[in-house]
N, C-alpha and C. Protein backbone atom coordinates (compact mmCIF):
# COMPACT_ATOMS: atom_id res chain seq x y z
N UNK A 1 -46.99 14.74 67.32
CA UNK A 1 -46.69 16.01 67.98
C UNK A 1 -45.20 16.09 68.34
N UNK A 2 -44.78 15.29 68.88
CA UNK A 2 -42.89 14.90 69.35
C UNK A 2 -42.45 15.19 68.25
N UNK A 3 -42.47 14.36 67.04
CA UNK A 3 -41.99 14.17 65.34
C UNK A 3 -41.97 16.23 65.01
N UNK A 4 -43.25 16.49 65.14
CA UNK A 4 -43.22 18.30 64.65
C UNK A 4 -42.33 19.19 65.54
N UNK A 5 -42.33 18.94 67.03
CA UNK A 5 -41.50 19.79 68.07
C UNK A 5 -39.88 19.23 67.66
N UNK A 6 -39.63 18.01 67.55
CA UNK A 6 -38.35 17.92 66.74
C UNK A 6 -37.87 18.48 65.67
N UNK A 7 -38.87 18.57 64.83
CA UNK A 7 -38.53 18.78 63.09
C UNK A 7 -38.43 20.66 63.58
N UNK A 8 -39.35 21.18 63.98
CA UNK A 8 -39.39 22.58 64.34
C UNK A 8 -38.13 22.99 65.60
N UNK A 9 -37.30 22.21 66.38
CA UNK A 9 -36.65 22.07 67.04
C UNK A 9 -35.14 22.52 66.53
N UNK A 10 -35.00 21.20 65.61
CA UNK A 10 -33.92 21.25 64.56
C UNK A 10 -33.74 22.35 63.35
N UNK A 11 -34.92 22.92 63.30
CA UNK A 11 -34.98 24.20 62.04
C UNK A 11 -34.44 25.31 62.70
N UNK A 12 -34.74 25.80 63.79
CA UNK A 12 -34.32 26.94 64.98
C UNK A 12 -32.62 26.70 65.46
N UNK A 13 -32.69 25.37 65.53
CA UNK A 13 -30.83 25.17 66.09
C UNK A 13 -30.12 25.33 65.05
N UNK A 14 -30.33 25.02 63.69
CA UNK A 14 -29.96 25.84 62.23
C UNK A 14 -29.88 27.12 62.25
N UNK A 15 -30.98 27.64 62.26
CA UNK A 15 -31.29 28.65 62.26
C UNK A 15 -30.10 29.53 62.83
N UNK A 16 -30.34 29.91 64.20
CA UNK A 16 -29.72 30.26 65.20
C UNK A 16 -28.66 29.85 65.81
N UNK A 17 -28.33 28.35 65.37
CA UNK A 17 -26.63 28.05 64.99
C UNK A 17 -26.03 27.40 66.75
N UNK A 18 -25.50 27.04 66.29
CA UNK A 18 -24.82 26.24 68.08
C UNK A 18 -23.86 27.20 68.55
N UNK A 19 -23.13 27.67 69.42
CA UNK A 19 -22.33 28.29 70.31
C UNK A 19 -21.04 28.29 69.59
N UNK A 20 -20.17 29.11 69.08
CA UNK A 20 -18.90 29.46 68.35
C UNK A 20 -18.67 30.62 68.71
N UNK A 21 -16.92 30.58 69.11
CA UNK A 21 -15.78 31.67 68.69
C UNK A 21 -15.65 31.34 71.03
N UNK A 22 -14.72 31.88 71.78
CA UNK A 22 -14.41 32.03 72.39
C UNK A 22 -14.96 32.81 73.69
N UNK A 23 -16.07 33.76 72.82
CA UNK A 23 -16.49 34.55 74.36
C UNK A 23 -17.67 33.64 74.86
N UNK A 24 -17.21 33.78 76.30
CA UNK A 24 -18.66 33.15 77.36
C UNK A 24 -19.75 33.36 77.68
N UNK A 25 -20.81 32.77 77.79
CA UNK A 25 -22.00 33.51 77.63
C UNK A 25 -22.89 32.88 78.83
N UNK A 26 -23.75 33.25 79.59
CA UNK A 26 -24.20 32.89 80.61
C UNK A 26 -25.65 31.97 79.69
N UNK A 27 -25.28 30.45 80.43
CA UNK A 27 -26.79 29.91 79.45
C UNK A 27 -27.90 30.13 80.18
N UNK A 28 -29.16 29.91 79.81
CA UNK A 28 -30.36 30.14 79.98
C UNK A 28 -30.53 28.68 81.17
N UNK A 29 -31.12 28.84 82.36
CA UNK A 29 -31.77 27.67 82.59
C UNK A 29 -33.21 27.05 82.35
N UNK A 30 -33.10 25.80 82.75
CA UNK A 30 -34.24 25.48 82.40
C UNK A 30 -35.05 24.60 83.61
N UNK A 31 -36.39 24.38 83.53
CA UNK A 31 -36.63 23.83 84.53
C UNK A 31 -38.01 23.41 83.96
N UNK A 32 -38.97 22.68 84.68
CA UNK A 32 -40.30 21.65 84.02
C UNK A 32 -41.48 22.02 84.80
N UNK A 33 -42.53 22.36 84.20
CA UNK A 33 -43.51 22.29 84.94
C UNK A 33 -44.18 21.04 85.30
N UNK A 34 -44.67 21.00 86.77
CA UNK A 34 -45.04 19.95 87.45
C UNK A 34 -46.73 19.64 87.63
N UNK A 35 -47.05 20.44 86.70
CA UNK A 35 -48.74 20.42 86.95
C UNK A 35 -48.78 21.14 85.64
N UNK A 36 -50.21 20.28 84.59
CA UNK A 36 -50.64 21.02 83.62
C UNK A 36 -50.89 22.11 83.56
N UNK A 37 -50.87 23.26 82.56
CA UNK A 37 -51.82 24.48 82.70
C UNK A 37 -53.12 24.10 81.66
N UNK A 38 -54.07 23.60 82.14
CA UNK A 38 -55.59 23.36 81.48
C UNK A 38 -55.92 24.49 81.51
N UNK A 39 -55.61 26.00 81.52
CA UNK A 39 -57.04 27.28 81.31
C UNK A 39 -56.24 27.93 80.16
N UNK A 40 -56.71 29.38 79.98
CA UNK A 40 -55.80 30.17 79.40
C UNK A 40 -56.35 31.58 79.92
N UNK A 41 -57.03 31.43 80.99
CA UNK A 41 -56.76 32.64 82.44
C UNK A 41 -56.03 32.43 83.15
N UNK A 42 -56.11 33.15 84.19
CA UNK A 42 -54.67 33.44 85.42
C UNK A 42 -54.56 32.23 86.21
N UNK A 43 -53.17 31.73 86.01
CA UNK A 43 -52.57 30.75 86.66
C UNK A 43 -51.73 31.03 87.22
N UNK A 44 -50.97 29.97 88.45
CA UNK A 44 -49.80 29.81 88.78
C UNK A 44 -48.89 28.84 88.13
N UNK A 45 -48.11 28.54 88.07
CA UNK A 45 -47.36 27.56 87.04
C UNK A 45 -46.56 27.11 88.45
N UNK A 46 -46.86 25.77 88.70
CA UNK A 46 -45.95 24.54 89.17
C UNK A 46 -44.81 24.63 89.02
N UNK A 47 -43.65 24.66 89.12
CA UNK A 47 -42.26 24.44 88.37
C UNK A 47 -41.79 23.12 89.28
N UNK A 48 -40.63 22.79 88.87
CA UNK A 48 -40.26 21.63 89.68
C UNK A 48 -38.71 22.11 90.41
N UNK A 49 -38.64 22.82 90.03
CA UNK A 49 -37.27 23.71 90.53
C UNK A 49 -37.39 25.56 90.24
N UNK A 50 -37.27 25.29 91.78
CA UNK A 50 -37.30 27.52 91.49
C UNK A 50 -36.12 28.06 91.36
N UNK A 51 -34.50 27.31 90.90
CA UNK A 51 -33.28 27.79 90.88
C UNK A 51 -33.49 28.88 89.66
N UNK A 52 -32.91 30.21 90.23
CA UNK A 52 -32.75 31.32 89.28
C UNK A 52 -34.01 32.02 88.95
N UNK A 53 -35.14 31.46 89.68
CA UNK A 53 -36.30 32.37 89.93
C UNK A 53 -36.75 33.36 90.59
N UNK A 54 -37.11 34.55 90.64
CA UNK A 54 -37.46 35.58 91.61
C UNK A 54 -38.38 36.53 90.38
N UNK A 55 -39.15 37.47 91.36
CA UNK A 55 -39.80 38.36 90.99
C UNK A 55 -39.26 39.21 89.87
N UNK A 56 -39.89 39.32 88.65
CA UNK A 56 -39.75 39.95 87.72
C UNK A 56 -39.49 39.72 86.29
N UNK A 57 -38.68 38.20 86.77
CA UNK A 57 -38.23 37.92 85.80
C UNK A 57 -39.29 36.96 84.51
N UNK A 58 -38.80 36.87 83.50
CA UNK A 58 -39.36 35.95 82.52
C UNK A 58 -39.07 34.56 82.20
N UNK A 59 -40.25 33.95 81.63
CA UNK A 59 -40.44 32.85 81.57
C UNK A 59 -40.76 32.04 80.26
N UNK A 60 -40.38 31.08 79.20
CA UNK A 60 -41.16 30.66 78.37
C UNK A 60 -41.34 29.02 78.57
N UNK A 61 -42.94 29.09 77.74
CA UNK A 61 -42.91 27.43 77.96
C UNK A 61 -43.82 27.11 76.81
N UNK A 62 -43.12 26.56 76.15
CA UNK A 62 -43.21 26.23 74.84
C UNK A 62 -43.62 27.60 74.01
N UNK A 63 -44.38 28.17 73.40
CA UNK A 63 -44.22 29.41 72.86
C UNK A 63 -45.25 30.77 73.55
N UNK A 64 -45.54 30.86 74.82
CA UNK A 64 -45.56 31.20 75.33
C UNK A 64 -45.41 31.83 76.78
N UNK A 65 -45.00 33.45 76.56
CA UNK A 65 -44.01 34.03 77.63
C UNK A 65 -44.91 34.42 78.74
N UNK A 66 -44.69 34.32 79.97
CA UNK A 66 -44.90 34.33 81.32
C UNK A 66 -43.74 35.26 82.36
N UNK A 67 -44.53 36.15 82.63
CA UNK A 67 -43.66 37.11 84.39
C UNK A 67 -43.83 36.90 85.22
N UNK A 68 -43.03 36.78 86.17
CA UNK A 68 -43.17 36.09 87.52
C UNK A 68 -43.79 37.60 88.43
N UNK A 69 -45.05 37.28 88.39
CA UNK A 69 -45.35 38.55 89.69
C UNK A 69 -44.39 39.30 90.41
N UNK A 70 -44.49 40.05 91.02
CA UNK A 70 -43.72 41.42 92.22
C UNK A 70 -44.03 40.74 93.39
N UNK A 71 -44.81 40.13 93.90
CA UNK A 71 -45.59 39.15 95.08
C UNK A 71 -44.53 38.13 94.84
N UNK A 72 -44.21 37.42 94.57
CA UNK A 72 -43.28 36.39 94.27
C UNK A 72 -42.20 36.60 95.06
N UNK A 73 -41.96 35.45 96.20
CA UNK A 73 -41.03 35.58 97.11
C UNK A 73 -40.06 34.08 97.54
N UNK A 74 -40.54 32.63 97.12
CA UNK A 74 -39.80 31.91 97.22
C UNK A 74 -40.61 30.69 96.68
N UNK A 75 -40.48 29.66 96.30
CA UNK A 75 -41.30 28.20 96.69
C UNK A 75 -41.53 27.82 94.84
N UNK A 76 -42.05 26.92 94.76
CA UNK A 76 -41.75 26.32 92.92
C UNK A 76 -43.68 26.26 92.78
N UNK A 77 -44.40 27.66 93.56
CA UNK A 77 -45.62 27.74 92.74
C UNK A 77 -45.43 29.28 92.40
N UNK A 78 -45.39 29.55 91.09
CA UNK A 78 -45.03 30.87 90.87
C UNK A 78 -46.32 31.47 90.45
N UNK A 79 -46.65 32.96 90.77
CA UNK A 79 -47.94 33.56 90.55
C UNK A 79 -47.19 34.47 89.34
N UNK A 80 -47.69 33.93 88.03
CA UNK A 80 -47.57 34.89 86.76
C UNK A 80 -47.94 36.00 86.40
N UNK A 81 -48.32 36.43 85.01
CA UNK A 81 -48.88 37.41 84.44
C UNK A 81 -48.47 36.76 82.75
N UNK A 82 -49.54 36.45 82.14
CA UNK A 82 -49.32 36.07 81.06
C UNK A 82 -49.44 36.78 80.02
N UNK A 83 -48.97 36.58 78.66
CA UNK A 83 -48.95 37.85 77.89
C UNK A 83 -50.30 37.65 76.86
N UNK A 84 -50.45 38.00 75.08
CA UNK A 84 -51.81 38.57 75.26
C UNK A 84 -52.07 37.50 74.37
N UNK A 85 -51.29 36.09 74.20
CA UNK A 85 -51.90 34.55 73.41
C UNK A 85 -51.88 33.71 74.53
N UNK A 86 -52.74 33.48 75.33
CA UNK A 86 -52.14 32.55 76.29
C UNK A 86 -52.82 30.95 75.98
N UNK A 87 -52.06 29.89 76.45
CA UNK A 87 -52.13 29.06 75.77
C UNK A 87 -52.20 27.72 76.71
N UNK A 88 -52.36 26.52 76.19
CA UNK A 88 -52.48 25.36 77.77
C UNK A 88 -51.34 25.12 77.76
N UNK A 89 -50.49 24.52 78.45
CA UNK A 89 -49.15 23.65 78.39
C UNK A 89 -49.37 22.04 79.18
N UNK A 90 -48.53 20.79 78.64
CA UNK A 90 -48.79 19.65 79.24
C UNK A 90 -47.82 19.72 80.66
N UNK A 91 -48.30 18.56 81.59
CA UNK A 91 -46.82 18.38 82.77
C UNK A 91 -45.92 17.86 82.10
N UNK A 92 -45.07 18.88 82.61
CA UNK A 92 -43.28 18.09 82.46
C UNK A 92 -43.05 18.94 80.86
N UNK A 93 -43.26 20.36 80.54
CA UNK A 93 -43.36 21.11 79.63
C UNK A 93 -41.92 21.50 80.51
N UNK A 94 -41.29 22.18 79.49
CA UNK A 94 -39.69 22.77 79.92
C UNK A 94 -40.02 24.27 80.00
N UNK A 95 -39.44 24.64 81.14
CA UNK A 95 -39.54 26.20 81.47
C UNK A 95 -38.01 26.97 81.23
N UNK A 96 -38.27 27.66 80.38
CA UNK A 96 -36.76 28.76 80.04
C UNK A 96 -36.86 29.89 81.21
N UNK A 97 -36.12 29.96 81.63
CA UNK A 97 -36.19 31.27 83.10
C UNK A 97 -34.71 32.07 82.72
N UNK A 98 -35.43 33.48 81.91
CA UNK A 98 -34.51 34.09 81.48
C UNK A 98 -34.24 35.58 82.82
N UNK A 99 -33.62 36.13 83.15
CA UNK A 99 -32.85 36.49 84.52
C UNK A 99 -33.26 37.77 84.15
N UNK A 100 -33.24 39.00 84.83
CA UNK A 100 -33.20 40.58 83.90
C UNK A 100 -32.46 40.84 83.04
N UNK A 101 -31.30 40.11 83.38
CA UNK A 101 -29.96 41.17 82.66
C UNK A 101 -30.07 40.07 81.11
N UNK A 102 -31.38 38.69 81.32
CA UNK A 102 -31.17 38.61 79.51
C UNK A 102 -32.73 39.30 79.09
N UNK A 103 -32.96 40.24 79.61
CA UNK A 103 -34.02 41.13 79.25
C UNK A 103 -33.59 42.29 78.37
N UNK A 104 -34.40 42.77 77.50
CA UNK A 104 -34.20 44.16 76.29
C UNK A 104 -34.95 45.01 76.15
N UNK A 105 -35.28 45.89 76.23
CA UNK A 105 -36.50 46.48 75.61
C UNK A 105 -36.66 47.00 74.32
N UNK A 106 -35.31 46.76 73.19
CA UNK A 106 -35.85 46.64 71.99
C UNK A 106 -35.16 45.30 71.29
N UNK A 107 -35.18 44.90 70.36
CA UNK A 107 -34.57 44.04 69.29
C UNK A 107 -33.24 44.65 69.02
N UNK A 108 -32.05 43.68 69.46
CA UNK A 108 -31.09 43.95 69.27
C UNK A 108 -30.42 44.04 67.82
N UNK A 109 -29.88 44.79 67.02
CA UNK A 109 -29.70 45.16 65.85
C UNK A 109 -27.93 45.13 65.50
N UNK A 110 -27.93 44.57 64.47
CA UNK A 110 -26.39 44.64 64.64
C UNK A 110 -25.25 43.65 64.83
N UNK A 111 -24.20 44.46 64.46
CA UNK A 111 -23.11 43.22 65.15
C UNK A 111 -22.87 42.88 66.67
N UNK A 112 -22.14 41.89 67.18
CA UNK A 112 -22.46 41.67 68.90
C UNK A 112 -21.15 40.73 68.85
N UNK A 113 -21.18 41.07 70.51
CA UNK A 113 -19.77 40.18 70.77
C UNK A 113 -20.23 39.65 71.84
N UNK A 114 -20.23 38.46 72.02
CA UNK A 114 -21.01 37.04 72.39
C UNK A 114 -20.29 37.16 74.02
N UNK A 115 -21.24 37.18 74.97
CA UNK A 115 -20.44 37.38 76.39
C UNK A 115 -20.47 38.48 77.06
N UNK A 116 -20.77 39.43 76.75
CA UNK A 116 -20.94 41.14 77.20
C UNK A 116 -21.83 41.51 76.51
N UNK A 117 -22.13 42.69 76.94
CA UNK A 117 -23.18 43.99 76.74
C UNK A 117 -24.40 42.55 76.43
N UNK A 118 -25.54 43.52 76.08
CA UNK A 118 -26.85 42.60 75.31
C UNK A 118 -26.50 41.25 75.24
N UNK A 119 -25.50 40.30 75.14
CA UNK A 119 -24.99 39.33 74.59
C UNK A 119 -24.37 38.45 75.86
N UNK A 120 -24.78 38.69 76.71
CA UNK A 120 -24.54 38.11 77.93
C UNK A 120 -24.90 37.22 78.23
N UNK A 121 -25.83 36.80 77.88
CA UNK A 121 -26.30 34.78 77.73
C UNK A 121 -27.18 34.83 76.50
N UNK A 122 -27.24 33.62 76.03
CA UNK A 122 -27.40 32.58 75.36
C UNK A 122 -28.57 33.27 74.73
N UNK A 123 -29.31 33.77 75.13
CA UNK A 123 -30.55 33.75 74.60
C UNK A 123 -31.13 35.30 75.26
N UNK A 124 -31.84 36.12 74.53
CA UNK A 124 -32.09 36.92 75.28
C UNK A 124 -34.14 37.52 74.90
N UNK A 125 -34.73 38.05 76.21
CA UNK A 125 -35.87 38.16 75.94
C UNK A 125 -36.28 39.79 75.02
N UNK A 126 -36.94 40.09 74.34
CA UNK A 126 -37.43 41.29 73.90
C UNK A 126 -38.42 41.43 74.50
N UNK A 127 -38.75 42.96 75.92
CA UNK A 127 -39.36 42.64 76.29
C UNK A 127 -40.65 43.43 75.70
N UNK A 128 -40.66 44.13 74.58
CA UNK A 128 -42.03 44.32 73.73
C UNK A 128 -42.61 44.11 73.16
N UNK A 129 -41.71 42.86 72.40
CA UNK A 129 -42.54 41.97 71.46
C UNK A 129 -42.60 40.64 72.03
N UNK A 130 -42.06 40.32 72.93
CA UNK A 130 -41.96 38.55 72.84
C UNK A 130 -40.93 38.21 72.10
N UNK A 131 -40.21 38.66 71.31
CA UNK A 131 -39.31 37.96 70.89
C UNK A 131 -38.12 37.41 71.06
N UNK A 132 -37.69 36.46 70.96
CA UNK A 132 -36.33 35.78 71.77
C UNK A 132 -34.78 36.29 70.46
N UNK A 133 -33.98 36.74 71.07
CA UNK A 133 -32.76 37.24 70.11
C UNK A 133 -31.05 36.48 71.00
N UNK A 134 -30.87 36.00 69.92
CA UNK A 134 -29.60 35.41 70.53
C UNK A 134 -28.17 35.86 69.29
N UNK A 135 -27.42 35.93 69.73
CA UNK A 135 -25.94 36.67 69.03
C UNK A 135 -25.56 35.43 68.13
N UNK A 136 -25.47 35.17 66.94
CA UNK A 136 -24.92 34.02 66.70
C UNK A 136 -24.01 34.58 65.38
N UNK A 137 -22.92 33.64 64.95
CA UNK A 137 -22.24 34.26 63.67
C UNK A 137 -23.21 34.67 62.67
N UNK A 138 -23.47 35.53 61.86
CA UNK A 138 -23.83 35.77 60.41
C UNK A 138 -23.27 36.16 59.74
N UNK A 139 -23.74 36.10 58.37
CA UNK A 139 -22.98 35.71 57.27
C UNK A 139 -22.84 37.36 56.33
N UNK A 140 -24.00 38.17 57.46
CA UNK A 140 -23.88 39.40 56.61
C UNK A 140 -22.66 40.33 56.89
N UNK A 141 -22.22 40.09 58.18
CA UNK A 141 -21.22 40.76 58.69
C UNK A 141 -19.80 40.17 58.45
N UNK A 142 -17.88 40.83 58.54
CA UNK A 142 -17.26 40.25 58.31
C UNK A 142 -17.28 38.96 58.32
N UNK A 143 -16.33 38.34 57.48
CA UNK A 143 -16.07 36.81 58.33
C UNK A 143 -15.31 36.48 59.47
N UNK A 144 -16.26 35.75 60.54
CA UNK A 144 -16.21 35.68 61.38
C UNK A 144 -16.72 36.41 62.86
N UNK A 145 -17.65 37.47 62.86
CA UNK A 145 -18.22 37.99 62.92
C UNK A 145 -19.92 37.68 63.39
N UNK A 146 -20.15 37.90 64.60
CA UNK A 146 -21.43 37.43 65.32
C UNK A 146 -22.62 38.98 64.98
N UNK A 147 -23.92 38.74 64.70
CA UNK A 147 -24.62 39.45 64.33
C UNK A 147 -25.82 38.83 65.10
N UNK A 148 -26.62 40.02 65.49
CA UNK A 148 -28.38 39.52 66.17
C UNK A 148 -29.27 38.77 65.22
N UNK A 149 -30.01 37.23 65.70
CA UNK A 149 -30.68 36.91 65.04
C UNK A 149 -31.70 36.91 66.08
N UNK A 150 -33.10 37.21 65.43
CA UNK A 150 -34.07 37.73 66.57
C UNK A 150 -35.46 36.79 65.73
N UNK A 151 -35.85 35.94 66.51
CA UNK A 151 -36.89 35.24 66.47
C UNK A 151 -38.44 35.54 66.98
N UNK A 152 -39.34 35.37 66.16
CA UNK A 152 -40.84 35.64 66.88
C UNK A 152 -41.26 34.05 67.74
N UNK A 153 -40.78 34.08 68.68
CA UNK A 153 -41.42 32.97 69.03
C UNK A 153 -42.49 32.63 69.91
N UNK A 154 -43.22 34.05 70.49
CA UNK A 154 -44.63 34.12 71.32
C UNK A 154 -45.54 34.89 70.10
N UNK A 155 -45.38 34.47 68.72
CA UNK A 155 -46.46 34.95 68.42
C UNK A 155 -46.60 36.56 68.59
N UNK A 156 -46.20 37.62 69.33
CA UNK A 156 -46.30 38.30 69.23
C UNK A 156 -46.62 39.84 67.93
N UNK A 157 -45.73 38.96 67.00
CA UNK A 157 -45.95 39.99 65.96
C UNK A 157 -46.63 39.52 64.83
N UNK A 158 -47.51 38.41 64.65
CA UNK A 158 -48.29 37.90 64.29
C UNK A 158 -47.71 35.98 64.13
N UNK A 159 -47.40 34.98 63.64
CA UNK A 159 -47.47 33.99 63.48
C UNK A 159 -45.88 33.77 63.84
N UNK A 160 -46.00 32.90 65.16
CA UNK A 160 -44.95 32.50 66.01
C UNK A 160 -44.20 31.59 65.14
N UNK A 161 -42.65 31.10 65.54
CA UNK A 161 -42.08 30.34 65.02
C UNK A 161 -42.64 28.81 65.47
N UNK A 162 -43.44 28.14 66.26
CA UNK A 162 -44.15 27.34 66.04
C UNK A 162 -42.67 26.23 66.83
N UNK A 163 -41.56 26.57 67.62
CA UNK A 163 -41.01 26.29 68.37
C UNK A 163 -40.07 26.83 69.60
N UNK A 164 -39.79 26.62 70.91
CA UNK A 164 -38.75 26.89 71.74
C UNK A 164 -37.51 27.29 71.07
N UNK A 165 -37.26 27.70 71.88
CA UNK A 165 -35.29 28.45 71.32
C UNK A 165 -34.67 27.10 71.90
N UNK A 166 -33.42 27.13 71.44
CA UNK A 166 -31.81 26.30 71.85
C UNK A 166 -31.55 26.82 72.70
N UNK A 167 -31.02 25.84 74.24
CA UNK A 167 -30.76 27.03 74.96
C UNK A 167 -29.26 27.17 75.56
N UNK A 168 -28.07 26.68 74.56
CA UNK A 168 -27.26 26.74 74.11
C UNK A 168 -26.79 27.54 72.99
């Protein structure tokens, strides 16, 4: 299982490429859950750190995305809302806690300049499909030139990428 989350690990950081050209980008944090999720009804998720957590925001852990309730007011047991694959996760699973402002409500399209607008950190959520979109150079646009690469990685639009994003 380690051997496949690596091999699928390393295909996505290809993929989606490591951090280049000069503009700054706010990274994604991360943080671990401290208690299994054994169901795939309504849970709270454990975290082991609530830095950069509050109401509203999103969550992934391993390829499935999680909202932190409106009730949500402080402490590292967060009351969710899970989306429509929900799935178990082990303890000590890594939690991505993406903020509003790396929230979208469509798939970003296009060229992008890494640090502003949409492109403001590292990684950003789609919030209608599940899909995770991060600005990285492509090859379709000038050279040199950052373009949206937009990943299925909750499954949402039928068969997930089968790993976490880079969160760099």
């Amino acid at each position: 299982m380690q051997r496949s989350v690596f091999v699928l690990l390393t295909i996505l950081a290809l993929l989606l490429g490591g951090p280049r050209g000069a503009q700054a980008q706010t990274d994604i944090v991360t943080t671990t859950i401290t208690e299994a999720v054994t169901s795939t009804g309504n849970v709270s998720l454990v975290v082991n750190s609530a830095t950069g957590i509050t109401a509203g925001i999103w969550l992934l852990v391993d390829n499935e995305l999680f909202r932190v309730q409106q009730s949500y007011v402080s402490g590292t047991t967060l009351p969710v809302l899970r989306g429509p694959r929900p799935t178990t996760h082990g303890d000590n699973s890594t939690v991505w806690v993406f903020p509003i402002g790396a929230i979208v409500d469509r798939a970003p399209q296009g060229s992008c300049t890494r640090g502003s607008g949409e492109a403001a950190y590292t990684l950003t959520v789609v919030r209608s499909t599940g899909a995770i979109a991060a600005c990285r150079l492509a090859g379709q646009y000038a050279s040199g030139s950052n373009g949206w690469v937009v990943t299925d990685i909750s499954g949402a639009n039928g068969v997930s990428s089968g790993a976490p994003p880079e969160t760099q």
